[in-house]
Protein backbone atom coordinates (compact mmCIF):
# COMPACT_ATOMS: atom_id res chain seq x y z
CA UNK A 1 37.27 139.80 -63.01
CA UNK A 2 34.45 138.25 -60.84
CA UNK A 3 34.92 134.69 -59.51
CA UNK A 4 32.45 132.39 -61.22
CA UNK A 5 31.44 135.10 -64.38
CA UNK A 6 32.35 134.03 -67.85
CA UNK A 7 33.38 137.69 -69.86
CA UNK A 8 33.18 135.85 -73.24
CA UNK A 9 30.67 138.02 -74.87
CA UNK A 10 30.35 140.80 -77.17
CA UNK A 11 29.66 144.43 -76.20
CA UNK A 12 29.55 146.65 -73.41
CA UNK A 13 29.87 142.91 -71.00
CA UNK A 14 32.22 141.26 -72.97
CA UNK A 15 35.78 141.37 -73.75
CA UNK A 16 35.61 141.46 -77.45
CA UNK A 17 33.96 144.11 -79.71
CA UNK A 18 32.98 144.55 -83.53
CA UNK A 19 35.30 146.77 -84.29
CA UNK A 20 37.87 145.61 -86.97
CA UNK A 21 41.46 145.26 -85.38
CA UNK A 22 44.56 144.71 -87.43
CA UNK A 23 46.23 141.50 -86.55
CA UNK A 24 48.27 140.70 -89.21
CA UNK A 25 51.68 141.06 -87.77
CA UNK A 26 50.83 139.81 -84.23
CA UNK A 27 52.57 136.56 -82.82
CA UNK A 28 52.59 137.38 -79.40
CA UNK A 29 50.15 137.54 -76.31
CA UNK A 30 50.96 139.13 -73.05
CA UNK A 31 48.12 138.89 -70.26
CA UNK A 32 48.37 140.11 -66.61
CA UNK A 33 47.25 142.06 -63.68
CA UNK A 34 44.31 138.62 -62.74
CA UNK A 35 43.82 135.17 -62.32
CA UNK A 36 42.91 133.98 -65.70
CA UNK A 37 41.70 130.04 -66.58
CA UNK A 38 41.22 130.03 -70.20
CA UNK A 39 42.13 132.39 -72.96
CA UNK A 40 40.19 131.28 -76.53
CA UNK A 41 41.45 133.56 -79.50
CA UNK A 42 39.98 133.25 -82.95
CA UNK A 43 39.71 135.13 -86.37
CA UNK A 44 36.13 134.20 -86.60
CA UNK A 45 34.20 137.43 -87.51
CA UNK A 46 30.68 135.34 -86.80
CA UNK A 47 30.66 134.97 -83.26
CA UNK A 48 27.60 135.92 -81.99
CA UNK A 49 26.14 137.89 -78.35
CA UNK A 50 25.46 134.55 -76.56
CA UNK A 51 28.46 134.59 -73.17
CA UNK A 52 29.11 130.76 -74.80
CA UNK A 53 32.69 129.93 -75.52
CA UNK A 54 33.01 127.58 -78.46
CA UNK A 55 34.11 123.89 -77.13
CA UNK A 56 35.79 122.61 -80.13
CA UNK A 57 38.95 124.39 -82.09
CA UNK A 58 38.68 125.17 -85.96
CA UNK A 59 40.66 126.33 -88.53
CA UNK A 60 39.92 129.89 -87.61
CA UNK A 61 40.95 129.31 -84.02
CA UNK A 62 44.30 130.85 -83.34
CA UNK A 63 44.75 130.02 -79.45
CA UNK A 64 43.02 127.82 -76.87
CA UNK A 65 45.04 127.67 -73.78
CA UNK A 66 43.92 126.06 -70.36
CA UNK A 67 45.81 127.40 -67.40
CA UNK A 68 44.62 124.86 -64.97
CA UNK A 69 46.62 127.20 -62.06
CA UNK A 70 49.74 127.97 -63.65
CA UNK A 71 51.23 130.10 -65.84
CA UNK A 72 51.93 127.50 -68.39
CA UNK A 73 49.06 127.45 -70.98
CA UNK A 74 49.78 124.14 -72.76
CA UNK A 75 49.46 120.48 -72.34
CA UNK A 76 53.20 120.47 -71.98
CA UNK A 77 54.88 122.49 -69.48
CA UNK A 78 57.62 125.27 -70.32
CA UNK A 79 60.93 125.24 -69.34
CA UNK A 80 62.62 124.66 -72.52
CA UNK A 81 60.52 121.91 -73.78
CA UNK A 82 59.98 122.24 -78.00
CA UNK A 83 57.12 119.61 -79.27
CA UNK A 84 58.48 117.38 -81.92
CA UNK A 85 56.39 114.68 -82.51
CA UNK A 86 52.32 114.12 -82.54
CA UNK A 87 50.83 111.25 -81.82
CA UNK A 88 46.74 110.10 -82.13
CA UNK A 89 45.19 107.85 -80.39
CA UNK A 90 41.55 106.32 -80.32
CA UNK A 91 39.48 104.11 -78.58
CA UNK A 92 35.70 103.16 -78.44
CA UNK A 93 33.25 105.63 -77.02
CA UNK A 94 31.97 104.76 -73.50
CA UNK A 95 33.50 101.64 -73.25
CA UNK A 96 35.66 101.01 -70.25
CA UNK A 97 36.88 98.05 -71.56
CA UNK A 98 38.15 99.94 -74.76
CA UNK A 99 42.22 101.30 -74.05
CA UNK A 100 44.12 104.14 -76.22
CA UNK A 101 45.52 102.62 -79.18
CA UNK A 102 47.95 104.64 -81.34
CA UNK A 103 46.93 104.85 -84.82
CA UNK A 104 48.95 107.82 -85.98
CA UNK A 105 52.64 109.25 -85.48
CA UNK A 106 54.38 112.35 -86.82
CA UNK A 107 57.10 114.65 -86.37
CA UNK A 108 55.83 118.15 -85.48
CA UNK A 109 57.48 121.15 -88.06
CA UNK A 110 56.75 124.80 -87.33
CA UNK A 111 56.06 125.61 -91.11
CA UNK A 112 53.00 123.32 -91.00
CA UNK A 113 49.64 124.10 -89.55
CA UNK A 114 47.08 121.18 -90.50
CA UNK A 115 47.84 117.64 -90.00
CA UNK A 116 45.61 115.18 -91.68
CA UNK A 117 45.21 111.66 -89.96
CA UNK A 118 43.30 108.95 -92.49
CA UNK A 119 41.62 106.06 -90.26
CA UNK A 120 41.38 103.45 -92.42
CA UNK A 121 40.99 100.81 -89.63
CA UNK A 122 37.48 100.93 -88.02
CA UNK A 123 34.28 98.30 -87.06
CA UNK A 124 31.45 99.72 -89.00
CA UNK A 125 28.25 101.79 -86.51
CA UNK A 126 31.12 101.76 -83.60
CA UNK A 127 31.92 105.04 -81.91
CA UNK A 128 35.11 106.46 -81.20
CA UNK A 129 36.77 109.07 -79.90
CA UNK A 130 40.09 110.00 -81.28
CA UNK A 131 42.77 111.98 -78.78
CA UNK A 132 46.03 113.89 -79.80
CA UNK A 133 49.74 113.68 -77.83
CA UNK A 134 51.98 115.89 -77.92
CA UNK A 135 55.63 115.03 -77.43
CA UNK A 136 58.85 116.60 -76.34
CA UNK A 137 62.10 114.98 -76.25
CA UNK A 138 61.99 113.49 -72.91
CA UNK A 139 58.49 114.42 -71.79
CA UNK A 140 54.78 113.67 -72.77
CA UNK A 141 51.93 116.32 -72.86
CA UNK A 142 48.14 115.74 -71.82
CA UNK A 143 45.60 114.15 -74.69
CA UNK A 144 43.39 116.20 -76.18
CA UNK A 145 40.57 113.90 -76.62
CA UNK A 146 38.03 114.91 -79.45
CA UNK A 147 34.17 114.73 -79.62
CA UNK A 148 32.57 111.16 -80.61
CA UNK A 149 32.58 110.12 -84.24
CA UNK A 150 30.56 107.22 -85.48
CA UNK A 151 31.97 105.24 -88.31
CA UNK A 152 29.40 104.26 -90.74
CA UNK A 153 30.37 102.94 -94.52
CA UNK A 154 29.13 100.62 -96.91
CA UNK A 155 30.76 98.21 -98.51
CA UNK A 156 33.71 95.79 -97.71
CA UNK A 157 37.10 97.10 -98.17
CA UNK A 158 41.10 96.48 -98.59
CA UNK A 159 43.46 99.01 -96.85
CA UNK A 160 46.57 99.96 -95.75
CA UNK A 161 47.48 103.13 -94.32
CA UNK A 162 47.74 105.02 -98.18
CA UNK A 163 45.55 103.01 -100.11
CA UNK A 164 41.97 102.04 -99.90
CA UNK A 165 40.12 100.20 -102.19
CA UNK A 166 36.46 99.19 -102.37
CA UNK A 167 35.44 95.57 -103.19
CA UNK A 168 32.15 96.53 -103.89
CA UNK A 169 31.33 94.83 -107.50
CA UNK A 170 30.58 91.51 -107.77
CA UNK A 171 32.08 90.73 -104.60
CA UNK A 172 31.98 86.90 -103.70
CA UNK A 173 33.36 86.21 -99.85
CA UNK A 174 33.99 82.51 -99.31
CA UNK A 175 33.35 81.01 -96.34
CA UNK A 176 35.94 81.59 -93.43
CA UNK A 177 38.26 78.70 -91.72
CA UNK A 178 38.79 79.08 -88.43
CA UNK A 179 42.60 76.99 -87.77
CA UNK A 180 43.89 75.29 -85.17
CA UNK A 181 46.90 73.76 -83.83
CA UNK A 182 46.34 70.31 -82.82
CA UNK A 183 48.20 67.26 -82.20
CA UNK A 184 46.84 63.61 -81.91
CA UNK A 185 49.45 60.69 -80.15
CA UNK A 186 48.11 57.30 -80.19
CA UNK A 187 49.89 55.71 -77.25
CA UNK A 188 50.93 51.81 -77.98
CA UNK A 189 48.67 50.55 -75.19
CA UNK A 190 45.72 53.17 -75.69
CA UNK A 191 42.29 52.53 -76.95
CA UNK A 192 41.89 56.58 -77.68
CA UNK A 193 44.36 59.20 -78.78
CA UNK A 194 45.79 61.87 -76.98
CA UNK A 195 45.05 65.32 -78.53
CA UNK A 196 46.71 68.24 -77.67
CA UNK A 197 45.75 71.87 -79.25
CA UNK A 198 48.12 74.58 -79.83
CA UNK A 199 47.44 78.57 -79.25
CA UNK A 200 46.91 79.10 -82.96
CA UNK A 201 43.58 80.76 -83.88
CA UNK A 202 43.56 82.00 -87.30
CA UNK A 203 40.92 82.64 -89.72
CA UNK A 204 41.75 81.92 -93.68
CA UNK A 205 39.57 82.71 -96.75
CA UNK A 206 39.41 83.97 -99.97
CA UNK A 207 37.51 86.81 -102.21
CA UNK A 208 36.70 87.99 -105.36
CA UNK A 209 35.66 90.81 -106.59
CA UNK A 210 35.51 93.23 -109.84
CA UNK A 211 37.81 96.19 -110.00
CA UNK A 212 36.36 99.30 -111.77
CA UNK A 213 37.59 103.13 -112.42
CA UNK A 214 35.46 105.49 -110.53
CA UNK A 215 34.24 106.33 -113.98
CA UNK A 216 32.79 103.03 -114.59
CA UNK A 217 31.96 102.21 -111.34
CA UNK A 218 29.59 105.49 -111.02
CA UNK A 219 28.36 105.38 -114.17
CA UNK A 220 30.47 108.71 -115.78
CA UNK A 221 31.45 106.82 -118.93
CA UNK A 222 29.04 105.84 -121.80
CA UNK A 223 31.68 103.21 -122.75
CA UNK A 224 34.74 101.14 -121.49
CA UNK A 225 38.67 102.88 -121.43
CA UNK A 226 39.87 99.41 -121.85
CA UNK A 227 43.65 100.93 -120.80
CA UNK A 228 42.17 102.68 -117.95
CA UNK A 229 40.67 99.46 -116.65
CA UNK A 230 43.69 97.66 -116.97
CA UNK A 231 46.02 100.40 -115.49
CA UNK A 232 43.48 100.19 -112.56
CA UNK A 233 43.40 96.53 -112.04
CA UNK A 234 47.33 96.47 -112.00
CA UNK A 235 47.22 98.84 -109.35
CA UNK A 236 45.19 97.00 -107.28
CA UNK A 237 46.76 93.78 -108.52
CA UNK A 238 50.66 95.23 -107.51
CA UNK A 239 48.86 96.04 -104.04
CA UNK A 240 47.80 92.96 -103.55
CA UNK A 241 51.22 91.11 -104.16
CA UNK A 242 53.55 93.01 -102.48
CA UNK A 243 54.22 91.73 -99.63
CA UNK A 244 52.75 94.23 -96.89
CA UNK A 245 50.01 93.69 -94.12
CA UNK A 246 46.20 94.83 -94.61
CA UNK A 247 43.20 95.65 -93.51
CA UNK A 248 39.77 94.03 -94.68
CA UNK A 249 36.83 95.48 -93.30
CA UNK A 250 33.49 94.54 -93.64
CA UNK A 251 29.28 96.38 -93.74
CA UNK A 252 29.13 93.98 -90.49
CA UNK A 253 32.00 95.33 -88.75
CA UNK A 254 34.41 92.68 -88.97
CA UNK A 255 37.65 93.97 -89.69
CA UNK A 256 40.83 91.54 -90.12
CA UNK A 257 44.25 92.15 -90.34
CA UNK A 258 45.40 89.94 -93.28
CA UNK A 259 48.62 88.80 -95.49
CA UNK A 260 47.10 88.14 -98.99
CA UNK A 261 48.25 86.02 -101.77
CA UNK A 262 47.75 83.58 -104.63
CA UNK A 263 45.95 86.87 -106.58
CA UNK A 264 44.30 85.71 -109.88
CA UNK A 265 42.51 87.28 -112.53
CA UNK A 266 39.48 86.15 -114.74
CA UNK A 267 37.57 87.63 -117.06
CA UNK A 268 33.74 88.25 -116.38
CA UNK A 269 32.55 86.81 -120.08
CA UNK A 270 33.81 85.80 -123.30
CA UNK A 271 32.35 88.69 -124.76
CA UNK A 272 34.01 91.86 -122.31
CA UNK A 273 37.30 90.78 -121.76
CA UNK A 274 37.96 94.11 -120.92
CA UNK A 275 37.22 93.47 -117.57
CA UNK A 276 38.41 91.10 -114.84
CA UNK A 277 37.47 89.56 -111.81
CA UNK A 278 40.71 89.56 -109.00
CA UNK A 279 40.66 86.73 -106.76
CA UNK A 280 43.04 86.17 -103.54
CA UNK A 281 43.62 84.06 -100.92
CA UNK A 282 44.16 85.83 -97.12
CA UNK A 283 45.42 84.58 -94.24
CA UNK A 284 44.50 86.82 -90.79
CA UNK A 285 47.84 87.58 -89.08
CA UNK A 286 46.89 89.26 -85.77
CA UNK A 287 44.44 91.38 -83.89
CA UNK A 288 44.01 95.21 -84.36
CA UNK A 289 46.27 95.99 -81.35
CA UNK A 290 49.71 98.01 -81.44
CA UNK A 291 51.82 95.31 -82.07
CA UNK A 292 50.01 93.83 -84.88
CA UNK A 293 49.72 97.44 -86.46
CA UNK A 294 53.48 98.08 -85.70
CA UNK A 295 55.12 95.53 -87.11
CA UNK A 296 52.72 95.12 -89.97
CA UNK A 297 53.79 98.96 -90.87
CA UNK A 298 49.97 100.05 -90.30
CA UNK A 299 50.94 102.90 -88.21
CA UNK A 300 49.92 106.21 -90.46
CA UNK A 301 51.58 109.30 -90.82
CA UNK A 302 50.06 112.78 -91.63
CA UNK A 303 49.22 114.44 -94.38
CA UNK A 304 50.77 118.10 -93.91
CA UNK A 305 49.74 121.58 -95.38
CA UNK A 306 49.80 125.24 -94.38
CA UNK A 307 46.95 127.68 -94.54
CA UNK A 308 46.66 131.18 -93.41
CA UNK A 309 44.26 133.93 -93.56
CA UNK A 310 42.96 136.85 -95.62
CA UNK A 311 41.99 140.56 -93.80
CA UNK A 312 38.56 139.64 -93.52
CA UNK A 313 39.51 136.25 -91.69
CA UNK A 314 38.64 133.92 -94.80
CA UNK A 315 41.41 130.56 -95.07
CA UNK A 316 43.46 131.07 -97.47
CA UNK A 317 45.01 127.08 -98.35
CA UNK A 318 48.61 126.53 -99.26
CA UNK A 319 48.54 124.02 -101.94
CA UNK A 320 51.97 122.49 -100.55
CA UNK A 321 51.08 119.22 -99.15
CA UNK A 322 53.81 116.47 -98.23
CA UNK A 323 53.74 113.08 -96.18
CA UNK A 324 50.59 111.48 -97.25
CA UNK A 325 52.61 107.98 -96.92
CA UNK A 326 52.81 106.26 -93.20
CA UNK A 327 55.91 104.26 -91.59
CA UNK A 328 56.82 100.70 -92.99
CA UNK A 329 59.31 100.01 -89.89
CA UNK A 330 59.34 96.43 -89.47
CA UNK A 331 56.60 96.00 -91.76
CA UNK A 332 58.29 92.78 -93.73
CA UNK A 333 59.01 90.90 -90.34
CA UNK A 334 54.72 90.63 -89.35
CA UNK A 335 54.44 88.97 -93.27
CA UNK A 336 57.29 86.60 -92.48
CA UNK A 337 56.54 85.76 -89.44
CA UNK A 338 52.90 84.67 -89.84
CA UNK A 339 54.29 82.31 -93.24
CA UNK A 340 57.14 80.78 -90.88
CA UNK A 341 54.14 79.51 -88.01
C-alpha cells in the first residue's frame, strides 16, 4: 500500500469491485503481507465511486476494526478476553462540565445482534452524545462514542425505564415547593432566634392530567370504548402506586426524579363519566446522577433481537425479541429512604 493513500474505492483503484461474491458461509477474515489501520466490511451493495469510507456503522455493516498499531482490531485487547456485558453511557454535547453517566447495562449473548437502548431520561433541545463499553470479566474496552443527537419532544411526561406515558390532556401543574430544613432556638436571654438550615433541598408538587387511549387521544375513534378507557387509566393508575422511582420531564427541560403518591381520580363532567382526571402528589428524591438512577432501579436494560441477511444484502428481522424490562436492584431502598428523611 502507499503511506498516506486511502484504497477504499471501487474499480480499477479500489479494493472492492461490483462483482457479486458469495459470502454466505464466511465467518472469518485473514489479512497480511502490510501494515493495515482500518479494515470496514459491509453487505451494502450501494456504495458508491467516491475513496470516502463511511464514519458511522449500520445494520449492513459486518466489521469495523481500528488497529491503532497492533494486531488486535477491537476496543478490547485479545488474549483470551470474551465481552460479556455492554454498557452506554451519555453526556451533553460540548460541554466540559458534562461527565459520562451510565444509563444502560446488559449482558452481551452471541445469538443476539441488535441491542435497543430506550432514553427515557433527557432535558428537552439539549444535545448529547451517547458512547458504548464493552466489558470483559476483569477488563474494560475503549467507548465508542456516537454522533450528536438533539432531544426535542413535546409535552410533559412520566417514565421509568419500560413505561412512558404522556400527560398531555388537560394537564394542570401546580405550583412547585421548594423545602428546607430549618431549625429556629430561641435562647432564654435572646431578643432573636437562632436559625439553623439543614442540607435538604427538595422540590414537592402535584399534577393532573387526563388519561386517554391512543385511539381517543388521536382522534381514531368516532366514539368512547368506555372499558378501554378504564383498562388504560388502571394502567397508568397501578404505575403510579407502586412504589418505584420516576422520571417527570417537562417542554422546558426540567426533568425530576420523583416518588409519587396520594393518586386520585375524578371525573371530567357529570355527563362523561367515562372519563377521568388522575391526580398525584410527587415528591423529588434526587438528582439525575448514578446514584439516584441506581438505587431508584432507573438503570435500563436492552431490548434484544437478531437479524440477518438475504443474497442480495436486504435485513432480514428475527421477530424474537426478549429483555425489554431494565434492573430494579435496590430500587425499593431510594423510595424508602426519601419517606424516612
Amino acid at each position: 500500500m502507499i503511506i498516506g493513500v486511502s484504497m477504499y474505492n471501487l474499480g480499477f483503484d479500489g479494493l472492492f469491485y461490483d462483482t457479486g461474491i458469495p459470502t454466505s458461509e464466511l465467518d472469518e477474515v485473514t489479512m497480511g503481507a502490510g501494515m493495515y489501520d482500518e479494515m470496514y466490511v459491509t453487505v451494502d451493495d450501494e456504495t458508491t465511486s467516491e475513496p470516502t469510507k463511511p464514519d458511522q456503522w449500520t445494520l449492513k455493516t459486518i466489521m469495523d476494526a481500528n488497529f491503532n498499531n497492533t494486531l488486535e482490531a477491537g476496543s478490547i485487547n485479545g488474549r483470551r478476553h470474551h465481552v460479556v456485558k455492554l454498557q452506554m453511557y451519555r453526556r451533553e454535547y460540548e460541554n466540559p462540565a458534562s461527565d459520562w453517566l451510565l444509563i444502560s447495562e446488559f449482558s452481551y449473548e452471541e445469538k443476539y445482534n441488535l441491542y435497543t437502548v430506550i432514553d427515557r431520561f433527557v432535558e428537552n433541545y439539549k444535545t448529547y452524545e451517547y458512547a458504548l463499553v464493552p466489558l470483559a470479566k476483569d477488563i474494560t474496552g475503549e467507548m465508542l462514542i456516537s454522533k450528536p443527537v438533539q432531544a426535542k419532544f413535546t409535552g410533559t411526561f412520566i417514565s421509568d425505564v419500560q413505561h412512558n406515558y404522556s400527560m398531555f390532556i388537560n394537564l394542570q401543574f401546580s405550583d412547585l415547593t421548594y423545602n428546607n430544613n430549618v431549625s429556629k432556638v430561641v435562647p432564654l436571654n435572646g431578643k432573636y432566634p437562632i436559625v439553623t438550615y439543614g442540607n435538604a433541598n427538595y422540590r414537592t408538587g402535584s399534577v393532573k392530567f387526563l388519561p386517554l387511549t391512543p385511539e381517543q387521544e388521536f382522534g381514531y375513534a368516532s366514539e368512547i370504548d368506555s372499558h378501554a378507557e378504564f383498562d388504560n387509566r388502571k394502567k397508568i393508575i397501578d404505575f403510579l402506586s407502586n412504589g418505584q422511582a420516576k422520571v417527570i420531564r417537562r417542554d422546558d427541560g426540567d426533568v425530576i426524579v420523583v416518588a409519587t403518591n396520594n393518586v386520585r381520580t375524578e371525573s371530567i363532567s357529570e355527563s362523561v363519566d367515562e372519563l377521568s382526571n388522575v391526580t398525584f402528589d410527587f415528591t423529588e428524591i434526587g438528582g439525575l446522577d448514578y446514584s439516584t438512577l441506581e438505587k431508584g432501579g432507573l438503570i435500563s436494560n436492552a431490548g434484544k433481537s437478531v437479524y440477518t441477511y438475504d443474497d442480495t444484502g436486504n435485513i432480514v428481522w428475527n421477530s424474537e425479541r426478549i429483555n425489554d424490562g431494565a434492573r430494579r436492584r435496590n430500587a425499593d431502598s431510594l423510595i424508602a429512604g426519601s419517606q424516612e428523611g
